[in-house]
Each structure stands twice: as structure tokens, then as C-alpha cells.
Protein backbone atom coordinates (compact mmCIF):
# COMPACT_ATOMS: atom_id res chain seq x y z
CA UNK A 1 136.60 166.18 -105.83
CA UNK A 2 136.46 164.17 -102.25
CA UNK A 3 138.57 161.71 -101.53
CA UNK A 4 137.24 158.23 -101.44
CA UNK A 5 137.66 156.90 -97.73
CA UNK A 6 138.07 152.43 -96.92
CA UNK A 7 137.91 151.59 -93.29
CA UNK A 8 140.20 148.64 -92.48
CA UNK A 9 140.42 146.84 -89.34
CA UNK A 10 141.85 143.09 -88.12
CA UNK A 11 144.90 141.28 -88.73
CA UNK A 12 147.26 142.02 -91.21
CA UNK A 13 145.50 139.57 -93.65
CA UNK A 14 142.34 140.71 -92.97
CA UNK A 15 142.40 144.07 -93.35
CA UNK A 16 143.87 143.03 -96.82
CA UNK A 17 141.22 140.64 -97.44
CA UNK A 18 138.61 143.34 -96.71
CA UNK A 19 140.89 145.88 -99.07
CA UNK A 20 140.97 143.10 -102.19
CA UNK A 21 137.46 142.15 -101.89
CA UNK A 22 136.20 145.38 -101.78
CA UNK A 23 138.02 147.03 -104.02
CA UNK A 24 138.74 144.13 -106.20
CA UNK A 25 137.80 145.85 -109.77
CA UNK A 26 140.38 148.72 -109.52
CA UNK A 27 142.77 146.45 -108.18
CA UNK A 28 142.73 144.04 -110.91
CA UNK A 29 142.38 147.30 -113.63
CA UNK A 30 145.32 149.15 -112.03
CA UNK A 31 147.29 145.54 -111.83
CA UNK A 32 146.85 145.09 -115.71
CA UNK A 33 147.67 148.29 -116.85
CA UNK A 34 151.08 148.22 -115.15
CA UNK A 35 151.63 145.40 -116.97
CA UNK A 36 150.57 146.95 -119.82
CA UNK A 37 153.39 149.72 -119.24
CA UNK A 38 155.98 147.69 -118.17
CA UNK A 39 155.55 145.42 -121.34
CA UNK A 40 155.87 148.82 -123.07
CA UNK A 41 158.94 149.56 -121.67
CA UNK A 42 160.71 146.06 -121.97
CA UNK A 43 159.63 145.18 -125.76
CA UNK A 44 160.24 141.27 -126.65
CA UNK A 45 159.35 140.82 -122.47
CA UNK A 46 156.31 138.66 -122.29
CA UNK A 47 153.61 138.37 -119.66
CA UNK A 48 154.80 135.21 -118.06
CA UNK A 49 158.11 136.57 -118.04
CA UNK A 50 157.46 139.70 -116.15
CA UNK A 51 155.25 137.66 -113.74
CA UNK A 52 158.24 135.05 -113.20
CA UNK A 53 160.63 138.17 -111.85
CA UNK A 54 158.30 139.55 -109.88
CA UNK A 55 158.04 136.26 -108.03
CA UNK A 56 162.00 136.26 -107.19
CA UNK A 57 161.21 138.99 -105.16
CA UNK A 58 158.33 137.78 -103.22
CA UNK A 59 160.51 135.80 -100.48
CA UNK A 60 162.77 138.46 -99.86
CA UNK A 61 159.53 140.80 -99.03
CA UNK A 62 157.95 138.01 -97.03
CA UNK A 63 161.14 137.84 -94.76
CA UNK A 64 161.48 141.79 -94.46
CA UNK A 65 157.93 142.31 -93.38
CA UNK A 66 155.87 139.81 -92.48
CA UNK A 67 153.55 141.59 -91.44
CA UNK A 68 153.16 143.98 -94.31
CA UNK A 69 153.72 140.41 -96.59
CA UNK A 70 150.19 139.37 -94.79
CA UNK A 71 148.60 142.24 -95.71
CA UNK A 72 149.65 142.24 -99.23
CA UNK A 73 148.26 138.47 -99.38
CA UNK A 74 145.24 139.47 -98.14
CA UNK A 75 144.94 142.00 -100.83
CA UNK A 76 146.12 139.24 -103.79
CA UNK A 77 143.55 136.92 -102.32
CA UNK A 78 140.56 139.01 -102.14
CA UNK A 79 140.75 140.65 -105.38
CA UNK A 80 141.31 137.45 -107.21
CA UNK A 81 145.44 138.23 -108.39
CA UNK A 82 148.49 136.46 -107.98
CA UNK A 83 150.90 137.60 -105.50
CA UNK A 84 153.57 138.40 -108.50
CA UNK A 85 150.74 140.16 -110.56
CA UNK A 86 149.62 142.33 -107.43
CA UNK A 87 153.62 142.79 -107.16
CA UNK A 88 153.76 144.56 -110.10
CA UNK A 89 150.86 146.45 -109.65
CA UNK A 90 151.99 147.66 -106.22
CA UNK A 91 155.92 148.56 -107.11
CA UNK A 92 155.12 149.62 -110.85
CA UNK A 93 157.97 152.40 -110.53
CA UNK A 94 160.39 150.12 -108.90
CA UNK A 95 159.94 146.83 -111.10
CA UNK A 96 159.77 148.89 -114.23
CA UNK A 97 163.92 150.08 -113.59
CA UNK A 98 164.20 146.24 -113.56
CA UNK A 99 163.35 145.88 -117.29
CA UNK A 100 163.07 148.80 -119.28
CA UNK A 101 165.65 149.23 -121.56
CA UNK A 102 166.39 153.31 -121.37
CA UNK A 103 166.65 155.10 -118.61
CA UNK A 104 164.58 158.62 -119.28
CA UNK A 105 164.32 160.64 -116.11
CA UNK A 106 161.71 159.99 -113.54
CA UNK A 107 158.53 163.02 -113.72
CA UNK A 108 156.73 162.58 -111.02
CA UNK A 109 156.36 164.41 -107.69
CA UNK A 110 157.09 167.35 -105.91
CA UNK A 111 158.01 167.13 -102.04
CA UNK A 112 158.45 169.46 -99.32
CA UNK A 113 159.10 170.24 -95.50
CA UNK A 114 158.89 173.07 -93.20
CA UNK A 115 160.15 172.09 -89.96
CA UNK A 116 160.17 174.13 -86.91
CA UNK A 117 162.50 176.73 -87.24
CA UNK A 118 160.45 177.73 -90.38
CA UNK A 119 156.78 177.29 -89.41
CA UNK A 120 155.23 180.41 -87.92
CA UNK A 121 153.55 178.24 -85.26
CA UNK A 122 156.67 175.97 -84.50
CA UNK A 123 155.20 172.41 -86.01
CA UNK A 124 156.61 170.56 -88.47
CA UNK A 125 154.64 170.18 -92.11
CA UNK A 126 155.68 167.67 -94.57
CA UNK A 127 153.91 166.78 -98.31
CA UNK A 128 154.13 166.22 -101.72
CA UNK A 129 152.05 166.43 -105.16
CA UNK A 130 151.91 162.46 -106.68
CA UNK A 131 152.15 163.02 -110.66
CA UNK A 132 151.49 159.84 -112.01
CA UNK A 133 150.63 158.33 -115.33
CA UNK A 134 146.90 159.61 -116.05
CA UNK A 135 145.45 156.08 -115.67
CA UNK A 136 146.17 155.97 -111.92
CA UNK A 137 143.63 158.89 -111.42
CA UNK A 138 140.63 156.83 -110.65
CA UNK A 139 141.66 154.73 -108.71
CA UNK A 140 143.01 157.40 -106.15
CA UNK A 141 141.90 155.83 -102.70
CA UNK A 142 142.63 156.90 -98.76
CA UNK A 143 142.77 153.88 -96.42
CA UNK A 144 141.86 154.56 -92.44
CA UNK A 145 143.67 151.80 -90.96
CA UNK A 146 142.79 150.65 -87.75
CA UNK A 147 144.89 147.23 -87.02
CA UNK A 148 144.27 144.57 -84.39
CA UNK A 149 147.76 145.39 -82.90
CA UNK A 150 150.19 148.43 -83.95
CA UNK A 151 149.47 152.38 -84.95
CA UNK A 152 146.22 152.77 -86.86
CA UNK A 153 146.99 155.20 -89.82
CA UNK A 154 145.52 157.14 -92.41
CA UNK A 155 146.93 156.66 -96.47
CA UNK A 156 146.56 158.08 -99.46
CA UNK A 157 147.30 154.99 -102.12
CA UNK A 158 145.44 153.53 -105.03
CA UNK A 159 143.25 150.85 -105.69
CA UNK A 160 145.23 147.21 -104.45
CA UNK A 161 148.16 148.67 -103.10
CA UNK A 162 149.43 149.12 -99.81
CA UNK A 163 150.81 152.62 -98.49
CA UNK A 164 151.59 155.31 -100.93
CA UNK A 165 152.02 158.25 -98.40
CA UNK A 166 150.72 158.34 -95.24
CA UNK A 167 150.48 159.12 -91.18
CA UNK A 168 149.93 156.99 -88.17
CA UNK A 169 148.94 157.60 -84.73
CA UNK A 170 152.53 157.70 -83.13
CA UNK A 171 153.24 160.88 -85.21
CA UNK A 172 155.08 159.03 -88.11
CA UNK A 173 154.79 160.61 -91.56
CA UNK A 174 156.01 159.32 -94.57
CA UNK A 175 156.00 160.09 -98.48
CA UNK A 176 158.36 159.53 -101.44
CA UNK A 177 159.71 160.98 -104.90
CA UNK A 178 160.65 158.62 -108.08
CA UNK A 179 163.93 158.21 -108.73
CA UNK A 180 165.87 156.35 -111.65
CA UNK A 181 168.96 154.81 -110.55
CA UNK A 182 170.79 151.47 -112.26
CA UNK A 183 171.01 148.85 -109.71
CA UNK A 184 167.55 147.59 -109.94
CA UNK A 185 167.69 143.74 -108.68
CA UNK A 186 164.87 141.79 -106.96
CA UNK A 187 164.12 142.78 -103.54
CA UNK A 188 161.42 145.16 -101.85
CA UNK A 189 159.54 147.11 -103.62
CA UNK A 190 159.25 150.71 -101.92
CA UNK A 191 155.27 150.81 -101.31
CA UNK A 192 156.25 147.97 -98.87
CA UNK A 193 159.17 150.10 -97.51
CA UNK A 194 156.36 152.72 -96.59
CA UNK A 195 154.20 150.53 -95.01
CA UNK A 196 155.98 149.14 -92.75
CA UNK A 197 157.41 152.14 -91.70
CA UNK A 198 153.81 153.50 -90.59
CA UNK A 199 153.67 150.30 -88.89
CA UNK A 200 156.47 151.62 -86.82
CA UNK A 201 155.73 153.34 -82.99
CA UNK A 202 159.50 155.49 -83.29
CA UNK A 203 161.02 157.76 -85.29
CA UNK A 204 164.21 155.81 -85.49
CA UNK A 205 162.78 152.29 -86.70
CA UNK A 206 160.52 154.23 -89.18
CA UNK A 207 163.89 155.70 -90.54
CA UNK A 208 165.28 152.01 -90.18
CA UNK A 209 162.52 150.44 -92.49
CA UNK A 210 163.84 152.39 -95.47
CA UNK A 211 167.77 152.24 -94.89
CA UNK A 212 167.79 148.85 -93.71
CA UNK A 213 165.64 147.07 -96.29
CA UNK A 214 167.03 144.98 -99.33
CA UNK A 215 165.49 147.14 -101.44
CA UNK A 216 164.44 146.44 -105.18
CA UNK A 217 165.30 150.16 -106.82
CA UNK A 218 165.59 154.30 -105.67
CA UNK A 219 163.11 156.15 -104.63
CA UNK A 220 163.50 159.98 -102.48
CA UNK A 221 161.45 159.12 -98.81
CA UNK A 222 161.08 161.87 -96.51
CA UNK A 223 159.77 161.25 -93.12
CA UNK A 224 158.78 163.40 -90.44
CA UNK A 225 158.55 162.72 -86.17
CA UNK A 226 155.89 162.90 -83.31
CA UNK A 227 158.81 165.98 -82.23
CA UNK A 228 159.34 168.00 -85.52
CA UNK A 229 161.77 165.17 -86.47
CA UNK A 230 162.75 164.85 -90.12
CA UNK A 231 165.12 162.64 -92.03
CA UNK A 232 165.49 162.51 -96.14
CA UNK A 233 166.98 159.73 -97.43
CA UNK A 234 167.81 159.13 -101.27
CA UNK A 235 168.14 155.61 -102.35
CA UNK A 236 169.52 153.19 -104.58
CA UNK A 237 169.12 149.51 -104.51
CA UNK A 238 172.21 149.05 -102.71
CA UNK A 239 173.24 152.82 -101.13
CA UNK A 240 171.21 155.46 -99.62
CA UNK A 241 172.11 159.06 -98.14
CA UNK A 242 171.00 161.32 -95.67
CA UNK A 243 169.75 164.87 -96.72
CA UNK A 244 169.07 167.83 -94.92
CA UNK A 245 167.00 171.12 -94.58
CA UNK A 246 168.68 174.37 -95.35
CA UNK A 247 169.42 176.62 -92.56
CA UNK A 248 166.14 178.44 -92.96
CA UNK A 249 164.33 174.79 -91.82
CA UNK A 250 162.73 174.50 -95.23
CA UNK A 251 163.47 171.50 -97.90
CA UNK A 252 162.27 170.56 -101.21
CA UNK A 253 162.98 167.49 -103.93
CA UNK A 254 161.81 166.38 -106.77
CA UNK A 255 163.16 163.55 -108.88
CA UNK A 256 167.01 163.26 -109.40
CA UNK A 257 169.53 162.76 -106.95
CA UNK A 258 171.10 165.59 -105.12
CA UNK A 259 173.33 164.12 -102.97
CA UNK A 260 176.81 164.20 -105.55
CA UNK A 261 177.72 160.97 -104.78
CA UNK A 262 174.66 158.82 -106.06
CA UNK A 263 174.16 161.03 -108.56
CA UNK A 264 177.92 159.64 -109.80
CA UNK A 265 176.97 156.28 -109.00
CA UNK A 266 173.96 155.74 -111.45
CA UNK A 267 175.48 158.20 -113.84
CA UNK A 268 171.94 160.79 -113.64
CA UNK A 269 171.31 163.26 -115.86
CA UNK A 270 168.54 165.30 -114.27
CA UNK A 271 165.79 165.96 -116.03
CA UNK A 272 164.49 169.91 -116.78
CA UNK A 273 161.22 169.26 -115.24
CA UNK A 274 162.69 168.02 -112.39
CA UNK A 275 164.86 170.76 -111.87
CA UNK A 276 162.63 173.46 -112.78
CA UNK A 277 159.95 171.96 -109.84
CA UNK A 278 162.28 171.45 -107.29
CA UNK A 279 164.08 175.06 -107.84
CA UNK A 280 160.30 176.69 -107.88
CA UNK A 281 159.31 174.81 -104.62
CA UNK A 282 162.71 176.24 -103.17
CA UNK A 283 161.88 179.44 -104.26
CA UNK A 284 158.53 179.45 -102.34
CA UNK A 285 159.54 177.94 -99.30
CA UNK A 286 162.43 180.53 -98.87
CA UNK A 287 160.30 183.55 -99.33
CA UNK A 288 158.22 182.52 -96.93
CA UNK A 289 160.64 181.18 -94.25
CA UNK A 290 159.10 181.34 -90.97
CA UNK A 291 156.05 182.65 -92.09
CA UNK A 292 154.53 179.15 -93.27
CA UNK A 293 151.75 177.00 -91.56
CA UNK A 294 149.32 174.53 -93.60
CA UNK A 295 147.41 177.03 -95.61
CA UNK A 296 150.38 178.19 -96.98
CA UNK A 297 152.14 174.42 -97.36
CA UNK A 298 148.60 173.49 -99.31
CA UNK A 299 149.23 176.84 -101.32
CA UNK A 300 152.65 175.58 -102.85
CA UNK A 301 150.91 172.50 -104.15
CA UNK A 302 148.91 174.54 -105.98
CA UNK A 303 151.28 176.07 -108.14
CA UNK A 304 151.47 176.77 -111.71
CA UNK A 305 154.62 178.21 -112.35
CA UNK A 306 157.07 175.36 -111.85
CA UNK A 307 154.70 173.92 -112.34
CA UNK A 308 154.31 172.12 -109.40
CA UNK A 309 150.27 171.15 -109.78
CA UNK A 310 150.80 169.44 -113.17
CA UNK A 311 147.06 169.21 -115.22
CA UNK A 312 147.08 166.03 -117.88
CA UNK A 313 147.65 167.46 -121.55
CA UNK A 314 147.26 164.16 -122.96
CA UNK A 315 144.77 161.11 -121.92
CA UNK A 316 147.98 158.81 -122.15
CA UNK A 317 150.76 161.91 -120.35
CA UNK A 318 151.37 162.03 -116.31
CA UNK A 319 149.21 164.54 -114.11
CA UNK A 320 149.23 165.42 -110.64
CA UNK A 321 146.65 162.63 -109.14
CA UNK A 322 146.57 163.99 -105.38
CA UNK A 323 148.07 166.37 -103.55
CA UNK A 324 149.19 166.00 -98.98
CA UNK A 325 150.29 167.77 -96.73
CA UNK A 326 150.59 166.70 -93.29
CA UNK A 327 151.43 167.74 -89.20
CA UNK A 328 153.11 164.97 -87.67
CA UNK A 329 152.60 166.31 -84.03
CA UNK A 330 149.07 167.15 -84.90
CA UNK A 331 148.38 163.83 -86.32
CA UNK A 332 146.63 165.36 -88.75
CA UNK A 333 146.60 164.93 -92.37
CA UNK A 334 145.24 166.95 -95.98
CA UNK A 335 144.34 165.18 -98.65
CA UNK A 336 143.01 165.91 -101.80
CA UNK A 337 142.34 164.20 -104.90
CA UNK A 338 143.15 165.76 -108.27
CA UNK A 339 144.72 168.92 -108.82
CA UNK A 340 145.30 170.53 -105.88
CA UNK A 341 144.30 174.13 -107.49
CA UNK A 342 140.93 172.61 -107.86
CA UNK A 343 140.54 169.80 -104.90
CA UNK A 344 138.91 170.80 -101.66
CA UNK A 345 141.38 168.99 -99.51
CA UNK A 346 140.04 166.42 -96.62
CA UNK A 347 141.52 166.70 -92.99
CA UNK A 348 141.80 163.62 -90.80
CA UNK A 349 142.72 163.16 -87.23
CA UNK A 350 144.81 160.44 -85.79
């Protein structure tokens, strides 16, 4: 299955006028079923309730990133949603640790990176699967972004929401894992966090929009540079650490902590899909140490055995909605909607 392609150009605002208005039906039906899920997992919550703590964390975003704040108004205002409902709808992973009363282990995503050391042609590739709950599936979207001032870039997100994974022009890649930590609190919600690092012309202040921002929850980002740079960064609300490749230049994650000390500080216990993913895409990558280009980085989304490429078993369970992979010094990315054993990927140019 091809991968739906929006051109956006303008201001902030108006590109996310253009995105809301045409796009407004998926943006409304992706806003009310994360409602719909968050209500599940806070029972006795109401509607207005939800909507009134999502608004708390509107003027911290607003002074964070303005720009990216514009954009996200444009969006609310051209699909017809409030700014706390599109809220929601945009940082469903993060604002559900706010008020769900268990903590099960986060299922979704497998990431990777081969930087130079362990490419056979000396670039740097950098991806991930995006499991999500089934529902997301349809409303799978890539954005080509082509701003009035700053990087253009090229997305993979869904219906209404800003940046999911992406590249821009200057070379800056960007993706993330789930995480479940404790310290969920009103702040920025992590979609935001990736946006405004693609709106970002360095390395450095890419790395800056995720470890500097008052964020709302955890999330895993990795990022990759313009020169093979790469940085991994597990989060918290309040703490973050710095990962790194193994000496082979290879590095996977999926979705608990591995640096010891957050995984103290929210207490994790990881779960054995997790593990089982993350030790598979390990696995891979180390067998074929210096040997790996994009075909073969595509290949390891595809697999079975951890399994990495997850198929739905259940119309209400999580699949794998997309699979990317993508060369930050080629500006190029893959993307592919579905399963990636199935999906032809797409490859853009930046």
C-alpha cells in the first residue's frame, strides 16, 4: 500500500490551516477515538474533564514553540477542534500516563541505527516500525513540508497531528519509542518535541529541543546528523539520559528504559515483548555489522521472529502501522505504510 502524500507550504498557521481543512475528517475521527481510549483508561474521568487538563498544558507548549504552537492552531482551526481536543489527539501516548490508573508496559515500536562504522558504504541509517493501536492505521499520512522560512521536511504522522518521525533538509532525522514512566505532569507533549526539532538547521539544537523542553511524559527519541551524527536520549518528564551505540556502530530500542538509572526512578518492569524485539533487532544488526546499507535496514523491519513487523490479531489489538528508515546525509527517506513485509516502501528526497 502507498503512502498518502499532503503538500504544505506558508506560515506556520497556514500550513496547519491547509493540514486541518484538508484533512479535517481523520483529524476529528483520530481526535475522538483517543478520547475514547483515554476515557478507557481513566474510568469515572469524564469528557470535560480530560479536555480541562489538556488545556493546562496548552500555555506551556505555546511558550516552548511558538512556532510549532501556530501550526498546531492552524490544524485545531481548520478541522473544526478545540486546541485541548486536538491536544489529546496529538500526544495520545503522553496524556494517557497522565490519567490512567495502571501502568502496563508500553508495546509499541522497534528502533534502530547503523552509523558509520557499521554501514558498508560509511552513511548513517536510522528507523523504526510504529505499532500502534489498530485504529490509527487509516489515518497513516506523510506530510512534505515546505515552510515560508526554516528546513522544509518530509513526515510520516497521522491524520491532525504534527510530526511523528521525520527528516528535513539540513540532514536532521528524528523518530521515537513509547515509554511508561511516572512523572507525567502537564507540559509538552512529545509530537511537539519532534517538530520542532525538524524545525531545527543543527544537530545540536535538534538534540536541544528534546532535553531542554518541559516535557509532559517519556518517550525513547533517537536522532541522527547531516555528518553521521547520532544521539539517543531516554526521557522522563523531569530527567533524560544519553545512550549510545555499541562498539560495532549499531543500536537498537524498543520500549523500556535501559539506562539503570531511570529505569530505578519510575520503578519499570520491562515488558517480554519489549525485550524479546529489542534483543532480536540486536541480534540482526550485529550479524551484519559493517555489512548493512538500506536494503538491509528495510529488511530488519520486516521481521517475524521478534517479531519486529507486528500483523493485528485482533480489530481492537496494536499492529505495526508504518515502517522508516532513513539517510540523514542523503536526505533521503523510506516510507511505507502497513506492514513492512508487505508495503512497497516510498523514497523521498530532501
Amino acid at each position: 500500500m502507498q503512502i498518502e502524500v499532503w503538500h504544505l507550504t506558508g506560515t506556520p498557521y497556514e500550513m496547519g490551516r491547509q493540514h486541518g481543512e484538508t484533512l479535517a475528517e481523520g483529524a476529528r475521527a483520530m481526535c475522538d477515538t483517543r478520547m475514547a481510549l483515554c476515557l478507557r483508561a481513566a474510568p469515572g474521568a469524564s469528557r470535560e474533564a480530560l479536555l480541562k487538563l489538556a488545556a493546562e498544558s496548552l500555555p506551556v507548549f505555546a511558550d516552548f514553540a511558538p512556532d510549532t504552537y501556530e501550526e498546531f492552531r492552524g490544524i485545531a482551526d481548520g478541522a473544526g477542534l478545540s486546541e485541548s481536543e486536538l491536544y489529546i489527539g496529538n500526544g495520545y501516548t503522553d496524556f494517557v500516563d497522565l490519567v490512567r490508573r495502571r501502568y502496563p508496559p508500553a508495546h509499541e515500536c522497534t528502533a534502530f541505527a547503523v552509523t558509520q562504522t557499521a554501514a558498508a558504504d560509511g552513511l548513517t541509517y536510522v528507523g523504526q516500525t510504529w505499532d500502534m493501536h489498530a485504529s490509527a492505521f487509516p489515518y497513516v499520512v506523510a506530510l512534505d513540508r515546505r515552510p515560508a522560512t526554516g528546513p522544509a521536511s518530509m513526515t510520516l504522522t497521522t491524520t491532525g497531528c504534527l510530526s511523528l518521525i521525520g527528516l528535513n533538509e539540513a540532514g536532521i532525522a528524528i523518530g521515537n519509542n513509547n515509554l511508561a514512566p511516572r512523572d507525567a505532569g502537564p507540559g509538552v507533549m512529545y509530537l511537539a518535541m519532534i517538530h520542532t526539532a525538524l524545525a531545527q538547521e543543527t544537530f545540536e539544537d535538534a538534540v536541544k529541543a528534546v532535553t531542554h523542553a518541559p516535557r509532559m511524559s517519556g518517550h525513547h527519541y533517537y536522532l541522527g546528523g547531516p555528518q553521521g551524527q547520532f544521539a539517543a536520549i531516554e526521557t522522563t518528564r523531569q530527567r533524560h539520559a544519553l545512550l549510545r551505540p555499541r562498539p560495532s556502530g549499531v543500536y537498537a530500542h524498543a520500549n523500556h528504559y535501559n539506562d539503570e538509572e531511570l529505569a530505578a526512578h519510575v520503578g519499570q518492569t520491562p515488558g517480554e515483548a519489549s525485550l524479546r524485539r529489542e534483543s532480536r533487532m540486536w541480534e540482526m544488526l550485529e550479524e551484519g555489522a559493517g555489512c548493512l546499507g538500506q536494503g538491509e535496514a528495510l529488511r530488519l523491519l520486516a521481521d517475524h521472529e521478534g517479531p519486529i513487523c507486528c500483523h493485528p490479531n485482533e480489530p481492537e489489538g496494536g499492529r505495526t502501522c508504518a515502517g522508516v528508515v532513513m539517510c540523514p546525509q542523503q536526505r533521503a527517506i523510506w516510507l511505507s505504510k502497513g506492514n513492512p513485509c508487505e508495503a512497497s516502501p516510498s523514497r523521498f528526497e530532501l
